[in-house]
N, C-alpha and C. Protein backbone atom coordinates (compact mmCIF):
# COMPACT_ATOMS: atom_id res chain seq x y z
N UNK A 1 6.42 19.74 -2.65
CA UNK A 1 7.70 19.83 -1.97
C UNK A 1 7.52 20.05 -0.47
N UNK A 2 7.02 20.86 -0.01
CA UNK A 2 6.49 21.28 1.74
C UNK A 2 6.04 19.98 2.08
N UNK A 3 5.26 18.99 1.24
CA UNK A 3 4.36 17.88 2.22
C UNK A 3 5.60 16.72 2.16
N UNK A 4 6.30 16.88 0.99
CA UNK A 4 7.43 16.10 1.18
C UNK A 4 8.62 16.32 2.04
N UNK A 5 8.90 17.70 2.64
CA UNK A 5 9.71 18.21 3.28
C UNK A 5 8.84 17.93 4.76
N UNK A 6 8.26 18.04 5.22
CA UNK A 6 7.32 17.79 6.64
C UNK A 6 7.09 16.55 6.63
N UNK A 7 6.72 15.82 5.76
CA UNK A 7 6.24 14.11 6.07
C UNK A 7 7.88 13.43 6.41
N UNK A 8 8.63 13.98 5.73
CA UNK A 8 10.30 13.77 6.36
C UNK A 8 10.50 14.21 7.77
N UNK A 9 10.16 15.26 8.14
CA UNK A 9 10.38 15.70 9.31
C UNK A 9 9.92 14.69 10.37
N UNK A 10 8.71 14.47 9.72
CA UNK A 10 8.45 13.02 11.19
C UNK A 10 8.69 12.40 11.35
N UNK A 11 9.87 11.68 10.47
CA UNK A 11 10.84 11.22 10.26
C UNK A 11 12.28 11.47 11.03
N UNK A 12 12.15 12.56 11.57
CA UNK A 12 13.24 13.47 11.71
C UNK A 12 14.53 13.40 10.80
N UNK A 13 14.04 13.50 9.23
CA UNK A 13 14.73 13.63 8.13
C UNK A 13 14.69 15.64 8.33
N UNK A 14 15.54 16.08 7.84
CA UNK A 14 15.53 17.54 8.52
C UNK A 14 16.28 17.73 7.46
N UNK A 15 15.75 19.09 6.46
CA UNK A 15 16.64 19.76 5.34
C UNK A 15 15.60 21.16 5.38
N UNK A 16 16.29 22.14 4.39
CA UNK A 16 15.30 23.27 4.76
C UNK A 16 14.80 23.47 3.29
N UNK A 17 14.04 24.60 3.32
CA UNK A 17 13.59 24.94 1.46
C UNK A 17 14.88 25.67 0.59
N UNK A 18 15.50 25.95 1.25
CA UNK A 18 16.85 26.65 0.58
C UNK A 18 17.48 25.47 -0.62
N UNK A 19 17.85 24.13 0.33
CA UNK A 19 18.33 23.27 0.05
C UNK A 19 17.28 22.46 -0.78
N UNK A 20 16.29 22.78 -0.68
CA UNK A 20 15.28 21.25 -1.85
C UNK A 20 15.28 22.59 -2.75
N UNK A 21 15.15 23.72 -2.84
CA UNK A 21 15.04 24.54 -4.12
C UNK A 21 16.40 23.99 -5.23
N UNK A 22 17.28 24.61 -4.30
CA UNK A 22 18.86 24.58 -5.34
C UNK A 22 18.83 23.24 -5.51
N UNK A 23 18.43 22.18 -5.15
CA UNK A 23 18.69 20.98 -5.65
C UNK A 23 17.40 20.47 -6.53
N UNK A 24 16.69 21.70 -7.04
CA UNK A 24 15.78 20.92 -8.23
C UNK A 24 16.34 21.69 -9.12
N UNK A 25 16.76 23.19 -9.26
CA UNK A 25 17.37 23.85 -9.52
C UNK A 25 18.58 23.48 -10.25
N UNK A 26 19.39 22.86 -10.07
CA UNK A 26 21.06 22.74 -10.33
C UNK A 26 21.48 21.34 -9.79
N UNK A 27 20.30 20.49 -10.48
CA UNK A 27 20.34 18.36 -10.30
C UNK A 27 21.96 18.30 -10.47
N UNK A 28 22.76 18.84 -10.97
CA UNK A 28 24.32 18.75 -11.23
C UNK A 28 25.06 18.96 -10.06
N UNK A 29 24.44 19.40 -9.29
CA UNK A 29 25.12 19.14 -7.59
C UNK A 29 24.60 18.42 -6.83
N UNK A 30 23.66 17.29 -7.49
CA UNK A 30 23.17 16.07 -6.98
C UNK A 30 24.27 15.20 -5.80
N UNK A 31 25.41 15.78 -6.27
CA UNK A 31 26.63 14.37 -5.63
C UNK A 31 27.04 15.47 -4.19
N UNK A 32 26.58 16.74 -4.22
CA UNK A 32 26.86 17.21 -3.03
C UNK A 32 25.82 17.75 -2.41
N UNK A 33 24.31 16.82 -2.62
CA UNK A 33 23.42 17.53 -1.76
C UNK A 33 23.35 16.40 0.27
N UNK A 34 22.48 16.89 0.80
CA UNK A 34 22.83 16.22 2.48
C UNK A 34 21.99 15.14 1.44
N UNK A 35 22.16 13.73 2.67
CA UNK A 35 21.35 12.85 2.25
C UNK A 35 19.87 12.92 2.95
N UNK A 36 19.79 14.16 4.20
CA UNK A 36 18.44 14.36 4.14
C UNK A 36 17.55 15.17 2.70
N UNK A 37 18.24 15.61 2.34
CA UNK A 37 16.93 16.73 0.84
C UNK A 37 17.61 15.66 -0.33
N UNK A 38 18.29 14.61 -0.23
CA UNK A 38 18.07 13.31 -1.43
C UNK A 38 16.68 13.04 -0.84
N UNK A 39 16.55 12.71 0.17
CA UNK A 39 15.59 11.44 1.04
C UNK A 39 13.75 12.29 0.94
N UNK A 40 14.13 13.36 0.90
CA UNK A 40 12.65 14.23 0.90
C UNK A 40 12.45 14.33 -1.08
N UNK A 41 13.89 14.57 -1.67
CA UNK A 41 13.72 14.53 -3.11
C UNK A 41 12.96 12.91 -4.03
N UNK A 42 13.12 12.04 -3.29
CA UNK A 42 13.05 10.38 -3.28
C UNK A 42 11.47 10.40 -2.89
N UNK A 43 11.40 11.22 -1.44
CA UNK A 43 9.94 11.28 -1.10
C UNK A 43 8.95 11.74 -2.46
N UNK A 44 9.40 13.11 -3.04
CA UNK A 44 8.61 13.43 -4.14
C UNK A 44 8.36 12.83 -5.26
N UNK A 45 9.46 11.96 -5.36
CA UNK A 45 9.42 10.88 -6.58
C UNK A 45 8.65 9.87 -6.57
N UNK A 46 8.49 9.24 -5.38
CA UNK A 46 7.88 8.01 -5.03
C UNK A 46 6.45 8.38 -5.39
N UNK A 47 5.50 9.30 -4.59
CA UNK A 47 4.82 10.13 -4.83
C UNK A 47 4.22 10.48 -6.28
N UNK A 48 5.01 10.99 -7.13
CA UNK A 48 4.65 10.98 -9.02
C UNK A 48 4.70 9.92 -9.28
N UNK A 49 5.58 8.88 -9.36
CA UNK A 49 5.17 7.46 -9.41
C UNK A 49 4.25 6.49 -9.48
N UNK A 50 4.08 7.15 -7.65
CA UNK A 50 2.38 6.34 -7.29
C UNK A 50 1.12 6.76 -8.02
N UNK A 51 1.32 7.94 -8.35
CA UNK A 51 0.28 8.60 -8.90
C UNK A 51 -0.18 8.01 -10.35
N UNK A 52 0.50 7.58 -11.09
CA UNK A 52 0.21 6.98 -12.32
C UNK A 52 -0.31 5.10 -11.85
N UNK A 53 0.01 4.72 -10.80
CA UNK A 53 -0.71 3.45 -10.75
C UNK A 53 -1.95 2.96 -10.22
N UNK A 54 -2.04 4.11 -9.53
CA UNK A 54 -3.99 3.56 -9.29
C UNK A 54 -4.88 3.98 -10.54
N UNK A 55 -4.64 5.07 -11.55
CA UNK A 55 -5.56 5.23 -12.91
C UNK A 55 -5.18 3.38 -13.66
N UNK A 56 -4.03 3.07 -13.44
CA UNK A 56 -3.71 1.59 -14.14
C UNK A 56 -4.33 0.25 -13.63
N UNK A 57 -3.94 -0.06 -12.44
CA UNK A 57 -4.44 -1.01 -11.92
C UNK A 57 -5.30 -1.05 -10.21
N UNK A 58 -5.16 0.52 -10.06
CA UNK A 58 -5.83 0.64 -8.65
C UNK A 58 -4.47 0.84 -7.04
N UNK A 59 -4.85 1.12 -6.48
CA UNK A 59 -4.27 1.16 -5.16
C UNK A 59 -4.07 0.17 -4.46
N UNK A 60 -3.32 -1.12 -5.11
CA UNK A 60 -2.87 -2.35 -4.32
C UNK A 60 -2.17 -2.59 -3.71
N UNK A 61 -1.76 -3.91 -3.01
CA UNK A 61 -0.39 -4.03 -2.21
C UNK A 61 0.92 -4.01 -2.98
N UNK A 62 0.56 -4.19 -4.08
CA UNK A 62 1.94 -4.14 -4.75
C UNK A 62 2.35 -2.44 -5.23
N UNK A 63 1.37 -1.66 -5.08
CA UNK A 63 1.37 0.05 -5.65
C UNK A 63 2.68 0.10 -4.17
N UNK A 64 1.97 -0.05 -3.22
CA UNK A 64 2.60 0.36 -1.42
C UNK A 64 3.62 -0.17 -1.60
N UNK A 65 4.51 -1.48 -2.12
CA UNK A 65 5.48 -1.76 -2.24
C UNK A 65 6.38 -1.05 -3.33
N UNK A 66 5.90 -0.91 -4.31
CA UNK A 66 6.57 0.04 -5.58
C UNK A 66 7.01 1.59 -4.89
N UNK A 67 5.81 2.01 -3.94
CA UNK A 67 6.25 3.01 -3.39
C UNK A 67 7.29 3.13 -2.17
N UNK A 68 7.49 2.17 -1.77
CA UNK A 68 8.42 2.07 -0.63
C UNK A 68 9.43 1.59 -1.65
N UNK A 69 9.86 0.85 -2.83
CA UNK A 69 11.16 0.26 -3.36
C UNK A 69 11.74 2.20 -3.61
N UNK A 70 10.35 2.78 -4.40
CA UNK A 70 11.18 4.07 -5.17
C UNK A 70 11.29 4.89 -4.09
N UNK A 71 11.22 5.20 -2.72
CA UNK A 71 11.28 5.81 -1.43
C UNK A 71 12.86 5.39 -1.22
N UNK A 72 13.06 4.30 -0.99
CA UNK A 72 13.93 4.10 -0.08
C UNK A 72 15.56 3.47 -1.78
N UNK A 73 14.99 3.58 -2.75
CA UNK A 73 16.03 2.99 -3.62
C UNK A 73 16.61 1.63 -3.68
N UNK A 74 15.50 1.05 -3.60
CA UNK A 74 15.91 -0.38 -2.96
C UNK A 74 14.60 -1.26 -3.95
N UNK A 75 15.45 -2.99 -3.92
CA UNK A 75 14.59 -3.84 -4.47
C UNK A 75 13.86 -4.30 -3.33
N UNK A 76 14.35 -4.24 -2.27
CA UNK A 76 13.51 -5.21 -1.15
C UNK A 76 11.75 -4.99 -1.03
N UNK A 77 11.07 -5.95 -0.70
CA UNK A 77 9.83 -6.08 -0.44
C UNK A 77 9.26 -6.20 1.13
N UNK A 78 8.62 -6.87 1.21
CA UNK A 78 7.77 -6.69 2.80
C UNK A 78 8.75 -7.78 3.51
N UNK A 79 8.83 -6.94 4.96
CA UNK A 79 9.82 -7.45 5.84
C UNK A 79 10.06 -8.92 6.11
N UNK A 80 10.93 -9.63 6.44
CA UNK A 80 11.31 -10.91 6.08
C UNK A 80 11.59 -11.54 7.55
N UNK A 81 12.59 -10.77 7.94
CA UNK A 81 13.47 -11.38 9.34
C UNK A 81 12.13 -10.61 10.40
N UNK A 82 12.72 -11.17 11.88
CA UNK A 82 11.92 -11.08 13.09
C UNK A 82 12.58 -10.40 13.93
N UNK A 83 11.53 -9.98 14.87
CA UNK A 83 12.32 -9.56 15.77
C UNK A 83 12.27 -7.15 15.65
N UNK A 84 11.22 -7.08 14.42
CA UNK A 84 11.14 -6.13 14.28
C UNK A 84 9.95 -5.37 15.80
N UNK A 85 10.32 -4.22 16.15
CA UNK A 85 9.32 -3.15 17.24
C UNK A 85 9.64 -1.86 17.30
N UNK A 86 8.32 -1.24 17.67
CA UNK A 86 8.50 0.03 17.30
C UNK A 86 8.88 0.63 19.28
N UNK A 87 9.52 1.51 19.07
CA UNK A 87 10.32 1.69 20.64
C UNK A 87 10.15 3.31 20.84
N UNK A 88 9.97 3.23 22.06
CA UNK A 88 9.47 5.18 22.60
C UNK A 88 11.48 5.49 22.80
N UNK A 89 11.52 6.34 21.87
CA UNK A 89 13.13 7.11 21.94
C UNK A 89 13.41 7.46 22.84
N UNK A 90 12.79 7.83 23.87
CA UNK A 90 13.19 8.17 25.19
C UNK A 90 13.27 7.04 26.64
N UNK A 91 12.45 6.09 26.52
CA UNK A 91 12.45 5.43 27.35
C UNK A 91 12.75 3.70 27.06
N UNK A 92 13.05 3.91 25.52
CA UNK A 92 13.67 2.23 25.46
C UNK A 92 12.39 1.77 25.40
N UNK A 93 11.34 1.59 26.00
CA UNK A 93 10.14 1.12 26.26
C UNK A 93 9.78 0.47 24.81
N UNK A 94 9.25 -0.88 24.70
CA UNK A 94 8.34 -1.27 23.27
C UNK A 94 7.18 -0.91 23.36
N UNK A 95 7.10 0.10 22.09
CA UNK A 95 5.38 0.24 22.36
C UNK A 95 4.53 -0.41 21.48
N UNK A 96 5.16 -1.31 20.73
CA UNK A 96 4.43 -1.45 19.15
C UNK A 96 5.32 -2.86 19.06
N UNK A 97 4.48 -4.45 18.88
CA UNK A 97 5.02 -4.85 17.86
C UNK A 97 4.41 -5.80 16.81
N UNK A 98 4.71 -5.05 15.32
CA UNK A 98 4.04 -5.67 14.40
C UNK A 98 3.72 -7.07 13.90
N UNK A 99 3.25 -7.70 12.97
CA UNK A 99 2.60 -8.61 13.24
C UNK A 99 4.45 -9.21 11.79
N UNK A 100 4.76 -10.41 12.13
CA UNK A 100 6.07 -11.05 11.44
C UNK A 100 5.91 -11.68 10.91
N UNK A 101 6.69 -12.14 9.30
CA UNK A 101 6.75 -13.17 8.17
C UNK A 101 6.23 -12.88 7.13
N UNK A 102 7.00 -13.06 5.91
CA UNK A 102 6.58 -12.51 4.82
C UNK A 102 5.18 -13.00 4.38
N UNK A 103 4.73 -14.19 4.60
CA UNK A 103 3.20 -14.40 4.25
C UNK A 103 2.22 -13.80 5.05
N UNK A 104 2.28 -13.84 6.12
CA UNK A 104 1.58 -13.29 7.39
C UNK A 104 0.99 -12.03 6.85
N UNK A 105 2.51 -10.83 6.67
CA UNK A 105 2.40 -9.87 6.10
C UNK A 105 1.99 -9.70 4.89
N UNK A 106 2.18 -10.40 3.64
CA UNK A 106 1.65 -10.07 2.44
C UNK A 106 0.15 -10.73 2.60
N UNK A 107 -0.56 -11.55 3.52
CA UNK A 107 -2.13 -11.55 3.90
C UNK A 107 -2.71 -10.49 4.63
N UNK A 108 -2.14 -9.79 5.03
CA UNK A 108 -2.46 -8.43 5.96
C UNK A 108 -2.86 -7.43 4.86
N UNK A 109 -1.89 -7.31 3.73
CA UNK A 109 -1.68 -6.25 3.16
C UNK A 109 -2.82 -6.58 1.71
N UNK A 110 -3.18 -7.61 1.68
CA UNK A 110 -3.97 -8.45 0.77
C UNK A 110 -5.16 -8.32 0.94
N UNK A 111 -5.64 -8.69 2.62
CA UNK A 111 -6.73 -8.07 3.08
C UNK A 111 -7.34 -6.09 3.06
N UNK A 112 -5.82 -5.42 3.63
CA UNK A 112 -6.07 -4.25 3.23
C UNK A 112 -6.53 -3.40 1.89
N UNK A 113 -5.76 -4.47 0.79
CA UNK A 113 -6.58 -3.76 -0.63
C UNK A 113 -7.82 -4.04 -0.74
N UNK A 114 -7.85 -5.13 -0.42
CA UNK A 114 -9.31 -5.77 -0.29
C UNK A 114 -10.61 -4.72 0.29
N UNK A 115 -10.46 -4.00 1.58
CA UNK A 115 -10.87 -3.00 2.13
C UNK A 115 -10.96 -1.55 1.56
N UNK A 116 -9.94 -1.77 0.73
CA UNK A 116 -9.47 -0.03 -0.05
C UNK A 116 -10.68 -0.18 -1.03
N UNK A 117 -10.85 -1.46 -1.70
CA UNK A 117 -11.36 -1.50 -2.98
C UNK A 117 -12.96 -1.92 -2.43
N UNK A 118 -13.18 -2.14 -1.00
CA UNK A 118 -14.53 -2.72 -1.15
C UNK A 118 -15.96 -1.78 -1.55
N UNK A 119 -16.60 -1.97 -2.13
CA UNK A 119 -18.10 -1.53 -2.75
C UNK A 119 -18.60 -1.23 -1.55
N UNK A 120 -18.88 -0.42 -0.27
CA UNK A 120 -19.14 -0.25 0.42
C UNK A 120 -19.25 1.56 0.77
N UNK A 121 -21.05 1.61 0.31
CA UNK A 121 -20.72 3.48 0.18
C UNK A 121 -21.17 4.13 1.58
N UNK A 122 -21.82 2.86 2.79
CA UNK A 122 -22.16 3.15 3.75
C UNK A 122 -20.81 4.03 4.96
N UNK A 123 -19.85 3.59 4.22
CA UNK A 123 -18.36 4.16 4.69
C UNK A 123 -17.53 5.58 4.09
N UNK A 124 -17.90 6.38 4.94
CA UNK A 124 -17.66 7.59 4.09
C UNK A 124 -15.88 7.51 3.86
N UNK A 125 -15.62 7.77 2.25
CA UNK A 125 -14.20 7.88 1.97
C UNK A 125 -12.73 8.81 3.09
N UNK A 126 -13.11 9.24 3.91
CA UNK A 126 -12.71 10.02 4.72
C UNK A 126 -12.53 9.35 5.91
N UNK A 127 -13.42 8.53 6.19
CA UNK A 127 -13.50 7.83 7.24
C UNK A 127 -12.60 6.52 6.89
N UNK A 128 -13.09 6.03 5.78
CA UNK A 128 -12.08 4.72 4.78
C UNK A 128 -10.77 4.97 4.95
N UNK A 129 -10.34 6.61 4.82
CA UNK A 129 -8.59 6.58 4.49
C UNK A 129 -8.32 6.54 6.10
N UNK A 130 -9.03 6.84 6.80
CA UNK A 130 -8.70 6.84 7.98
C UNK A 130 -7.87 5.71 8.79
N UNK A 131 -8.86 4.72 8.57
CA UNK A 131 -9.29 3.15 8.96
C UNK A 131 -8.10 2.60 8.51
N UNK A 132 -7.83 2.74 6.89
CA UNK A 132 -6.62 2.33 6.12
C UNK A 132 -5.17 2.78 6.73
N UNK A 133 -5.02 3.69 7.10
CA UNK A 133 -3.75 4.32 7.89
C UNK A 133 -3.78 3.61 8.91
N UNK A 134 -4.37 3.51 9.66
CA UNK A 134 -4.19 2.53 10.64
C UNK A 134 -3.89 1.31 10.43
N UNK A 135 -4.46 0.51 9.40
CA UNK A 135 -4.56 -0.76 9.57
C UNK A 135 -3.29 -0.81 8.42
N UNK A 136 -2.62 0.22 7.38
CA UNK A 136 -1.06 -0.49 7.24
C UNK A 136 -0.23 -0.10 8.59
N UNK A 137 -0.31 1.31 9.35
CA UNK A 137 0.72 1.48 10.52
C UNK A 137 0.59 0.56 11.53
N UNK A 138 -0.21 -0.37 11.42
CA UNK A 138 -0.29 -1.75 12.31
C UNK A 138 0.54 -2.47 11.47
N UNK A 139 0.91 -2.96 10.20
CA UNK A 139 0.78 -3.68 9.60
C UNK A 139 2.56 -3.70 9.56
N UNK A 140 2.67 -2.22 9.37
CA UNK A 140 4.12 -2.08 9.06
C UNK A 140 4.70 -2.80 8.60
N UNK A 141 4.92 -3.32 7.31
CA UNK A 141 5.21 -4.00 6.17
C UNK A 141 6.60 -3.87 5.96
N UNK A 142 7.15 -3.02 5.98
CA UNK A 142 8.38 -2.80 5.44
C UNK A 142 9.93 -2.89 6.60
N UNK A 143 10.64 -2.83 6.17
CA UNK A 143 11.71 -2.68 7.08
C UNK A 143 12.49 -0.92 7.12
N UNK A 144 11.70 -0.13 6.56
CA UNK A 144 12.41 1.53 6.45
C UNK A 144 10.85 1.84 5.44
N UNK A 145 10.43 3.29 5.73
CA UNK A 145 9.69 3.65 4.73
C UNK A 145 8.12 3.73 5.22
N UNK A 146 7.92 2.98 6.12
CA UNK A 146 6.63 2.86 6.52
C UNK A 146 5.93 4.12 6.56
N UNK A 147 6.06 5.17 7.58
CA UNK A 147 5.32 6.25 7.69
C UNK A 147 5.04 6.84 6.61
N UNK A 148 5.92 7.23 5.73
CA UNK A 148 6.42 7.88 3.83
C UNK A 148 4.90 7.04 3.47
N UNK A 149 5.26 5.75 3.18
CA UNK A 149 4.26 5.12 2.53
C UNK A 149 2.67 5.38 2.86
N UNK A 150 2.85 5.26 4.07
CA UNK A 150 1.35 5.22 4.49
C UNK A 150 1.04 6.85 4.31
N UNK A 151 1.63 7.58 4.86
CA UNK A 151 0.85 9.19 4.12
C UNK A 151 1.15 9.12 2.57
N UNK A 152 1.95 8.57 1.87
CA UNK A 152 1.39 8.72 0.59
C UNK A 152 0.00 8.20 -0.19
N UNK A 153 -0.15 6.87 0.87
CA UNK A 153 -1.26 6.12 0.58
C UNK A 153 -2.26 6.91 0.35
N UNK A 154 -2.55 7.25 1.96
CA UNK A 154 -3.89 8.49 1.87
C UNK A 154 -3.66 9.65 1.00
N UNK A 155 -2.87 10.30 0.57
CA UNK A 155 -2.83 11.07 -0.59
C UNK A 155 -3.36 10.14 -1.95
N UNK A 156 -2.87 9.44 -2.43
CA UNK A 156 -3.06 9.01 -3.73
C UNK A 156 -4.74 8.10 -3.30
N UNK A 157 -5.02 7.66 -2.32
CA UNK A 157 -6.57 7.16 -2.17
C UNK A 157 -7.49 8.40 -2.61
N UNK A 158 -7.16 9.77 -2.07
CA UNK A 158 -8.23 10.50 -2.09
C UNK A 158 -8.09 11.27 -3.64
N UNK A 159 -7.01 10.53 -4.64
CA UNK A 159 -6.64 11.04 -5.68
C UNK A 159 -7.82 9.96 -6.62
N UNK A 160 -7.35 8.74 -6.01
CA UNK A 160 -7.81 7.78 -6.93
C UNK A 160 -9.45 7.70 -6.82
N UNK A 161 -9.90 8.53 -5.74
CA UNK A 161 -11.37 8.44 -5.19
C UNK A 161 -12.06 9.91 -5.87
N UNK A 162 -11.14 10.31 -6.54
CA UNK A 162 -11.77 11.70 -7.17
C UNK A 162 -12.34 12.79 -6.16
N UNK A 163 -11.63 12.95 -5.39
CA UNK A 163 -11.74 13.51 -3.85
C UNK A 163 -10.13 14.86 -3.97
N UNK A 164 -9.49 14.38 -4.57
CA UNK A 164 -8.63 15.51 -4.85
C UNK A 164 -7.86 15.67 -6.43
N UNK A 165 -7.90 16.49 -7.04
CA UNK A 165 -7.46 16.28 -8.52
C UNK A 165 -6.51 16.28 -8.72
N UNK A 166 -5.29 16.78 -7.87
CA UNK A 166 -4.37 16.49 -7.82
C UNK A 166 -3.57 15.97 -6.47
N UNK A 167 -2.32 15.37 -6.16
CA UNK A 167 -2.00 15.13 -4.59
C UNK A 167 -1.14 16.20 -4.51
N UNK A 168 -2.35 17.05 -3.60
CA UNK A 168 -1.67 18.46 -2.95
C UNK A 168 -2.10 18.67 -1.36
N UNK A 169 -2.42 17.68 -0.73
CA UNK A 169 -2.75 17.76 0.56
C UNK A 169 -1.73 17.40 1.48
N UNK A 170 -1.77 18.69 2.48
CA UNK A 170 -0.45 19.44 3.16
C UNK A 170 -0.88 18.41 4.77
N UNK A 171 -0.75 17.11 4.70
CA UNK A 171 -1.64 16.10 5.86
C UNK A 171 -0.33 16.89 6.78
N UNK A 172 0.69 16.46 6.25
CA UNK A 172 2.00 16.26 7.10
C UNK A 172 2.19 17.60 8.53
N UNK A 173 1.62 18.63 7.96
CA UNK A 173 1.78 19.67 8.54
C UNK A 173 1.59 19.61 9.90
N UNK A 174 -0.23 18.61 9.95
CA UNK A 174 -1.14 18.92 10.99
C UNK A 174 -0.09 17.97 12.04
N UNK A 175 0.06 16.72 11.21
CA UNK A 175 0.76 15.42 11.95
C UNK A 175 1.87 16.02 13.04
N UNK A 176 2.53 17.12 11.93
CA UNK A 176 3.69 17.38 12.87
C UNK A 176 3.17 18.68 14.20
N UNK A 177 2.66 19.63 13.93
CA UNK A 177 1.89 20.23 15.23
C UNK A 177 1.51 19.49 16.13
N UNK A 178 0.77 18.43 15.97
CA UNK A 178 0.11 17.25 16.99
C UNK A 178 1.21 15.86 16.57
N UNK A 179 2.28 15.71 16.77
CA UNK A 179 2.80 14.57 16.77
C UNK A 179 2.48 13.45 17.72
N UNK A 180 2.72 13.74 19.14
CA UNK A 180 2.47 13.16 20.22
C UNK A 180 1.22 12.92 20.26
N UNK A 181 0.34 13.24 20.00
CA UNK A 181 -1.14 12.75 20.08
C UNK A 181 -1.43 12.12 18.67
N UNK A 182 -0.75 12.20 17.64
CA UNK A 182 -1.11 11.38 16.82
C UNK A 182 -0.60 9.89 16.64
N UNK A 183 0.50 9.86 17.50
CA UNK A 183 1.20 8.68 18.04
C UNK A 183 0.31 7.92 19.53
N UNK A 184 -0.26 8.58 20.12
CA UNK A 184 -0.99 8.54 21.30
C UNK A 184 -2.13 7.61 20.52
N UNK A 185 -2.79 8.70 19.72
CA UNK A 185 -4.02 7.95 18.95
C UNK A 185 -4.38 6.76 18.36
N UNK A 186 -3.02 6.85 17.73
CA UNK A 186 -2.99 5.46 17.11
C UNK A 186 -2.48 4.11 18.13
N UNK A 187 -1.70 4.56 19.14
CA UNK A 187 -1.55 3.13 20.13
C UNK A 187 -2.86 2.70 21.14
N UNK A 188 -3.64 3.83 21.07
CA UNK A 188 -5.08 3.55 21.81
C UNK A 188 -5.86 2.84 20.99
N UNK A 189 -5.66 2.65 20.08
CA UNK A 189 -6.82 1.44 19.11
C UNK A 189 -6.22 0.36 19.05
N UNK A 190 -5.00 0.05 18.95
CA UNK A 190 -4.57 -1.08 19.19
C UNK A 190 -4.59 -1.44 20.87
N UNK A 191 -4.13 -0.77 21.79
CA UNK A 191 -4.26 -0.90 22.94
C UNK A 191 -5.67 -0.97 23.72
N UNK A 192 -6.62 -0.10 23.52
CA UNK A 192 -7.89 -0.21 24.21
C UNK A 192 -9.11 -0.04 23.35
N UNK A 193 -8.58 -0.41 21.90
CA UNK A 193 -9.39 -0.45 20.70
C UNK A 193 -10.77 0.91 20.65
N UNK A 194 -9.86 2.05 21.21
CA UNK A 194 -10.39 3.17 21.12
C UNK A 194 -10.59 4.09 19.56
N UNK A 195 -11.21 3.36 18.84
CA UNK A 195 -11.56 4.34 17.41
C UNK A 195 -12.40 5.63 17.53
N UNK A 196 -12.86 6.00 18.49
CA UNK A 196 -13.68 7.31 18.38
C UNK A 196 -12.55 8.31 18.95
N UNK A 197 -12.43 9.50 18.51
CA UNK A 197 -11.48 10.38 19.46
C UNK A 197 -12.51 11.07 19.99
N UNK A 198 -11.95 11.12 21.35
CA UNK A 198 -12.19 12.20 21.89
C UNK A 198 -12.11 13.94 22.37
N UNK A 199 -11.17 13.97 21.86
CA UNK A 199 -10.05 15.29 22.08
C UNK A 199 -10.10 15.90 20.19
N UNK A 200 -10.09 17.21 20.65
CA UNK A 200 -10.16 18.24 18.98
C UNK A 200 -8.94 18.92 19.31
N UNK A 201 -8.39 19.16 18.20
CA UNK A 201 -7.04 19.84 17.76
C UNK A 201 -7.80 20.95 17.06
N UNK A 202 -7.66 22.07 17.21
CA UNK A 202 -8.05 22.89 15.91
C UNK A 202 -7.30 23.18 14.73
N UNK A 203 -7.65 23.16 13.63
CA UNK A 203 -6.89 23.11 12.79
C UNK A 203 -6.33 24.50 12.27
């Protein structure tokens, strides 16, 4: 619930623990909860969901889509129309824009399982989920849901990698202390294809 309540927040989906308690609590006031603690409740669902499909068929592009349909309550799949960018809220500015068309995108995301799944032990798994976050938040597949998805990803990778026994890793927390630099970070690899950091956060 906390990693689902914070991975919302970066979102600036905003509900408190008062409100996700009483609403697991008393599901019969489902019709009067905010639609932010539906949207973090949706988060947790998506989440148990995902979790039963990589023991089945693995961590594919179609798992990331199942998880964004049960995220967002929707049939839609990977983004269609053009014209999608990601924009700094304060200055209008484009800082981001993803790569367009549903084939384009479902080869992106084709290639990425491809990477999730490759036989390659010279790549430490840590370093792998790393690489992978990046290369769907480039990819940005979806039209709503993206960020949700991609930290669930790396949760259920390090599930499916026998690296955590259950998905209880609190990522969201750090993300949100360091927001701005984790947004920083990630436009420097696309921008000056800077993959090493330089700068430590303590944790």
């Amino acid at each position: 619930m906390q990693e689902s309540k914070d991975s919302s927040a970066i979102e600036n989906i905003v509900t408190t623990q008062n409100e996700l308690y009483r609403a697991i609590m008393s599901p019969e006031d489902a019709p009067h909860m905010s639609s932010a603690t539906k949207e973090v409740l949706m988060y947790r669902e998506a989440l148990y969901s995902g979790l039963d499909l990589p023991e089945k068929k693995g961590l594919t592009a179609n798992t990331l889509v199942s998880i964004m349909q049960k995220l967002k309550n929707t049939t839609a799949e990977v983004r269609r129309g053009t014209g999608t960018r990601l924009v700094n809220p304060v200055t209008k500015e484009t800082i981001y824009t993803p790569p367009e068309g549903k084939e384009l995108i479902r080869n992106k995301l084709t290639a990425l399982e491809k990477f999730i799944h490759h036989d390659d032990e010279s790549i430490d798994p840590l370093i792998r989920m790393a690489l992978m976050h990046y290369r769907f938040e480039a990819i940005h597949p979806f039209a709503d849901g993206n960020g949700h998805t991609g930290r669930i990803m790396n949760v259920l990778y390090l599930v499916h990698m026998d690296l955590l026994p259950l998905p209880v890793l609190y990522l969201s927390s750090f993300i949100i202390r360091h927001k701005s630099e984790y947004y920083r970070l990630l436009r420097e690899v696309t921008e000056k294809e800077n993959w090493l950091r330089q700068t430590y956060c303590n944790l």
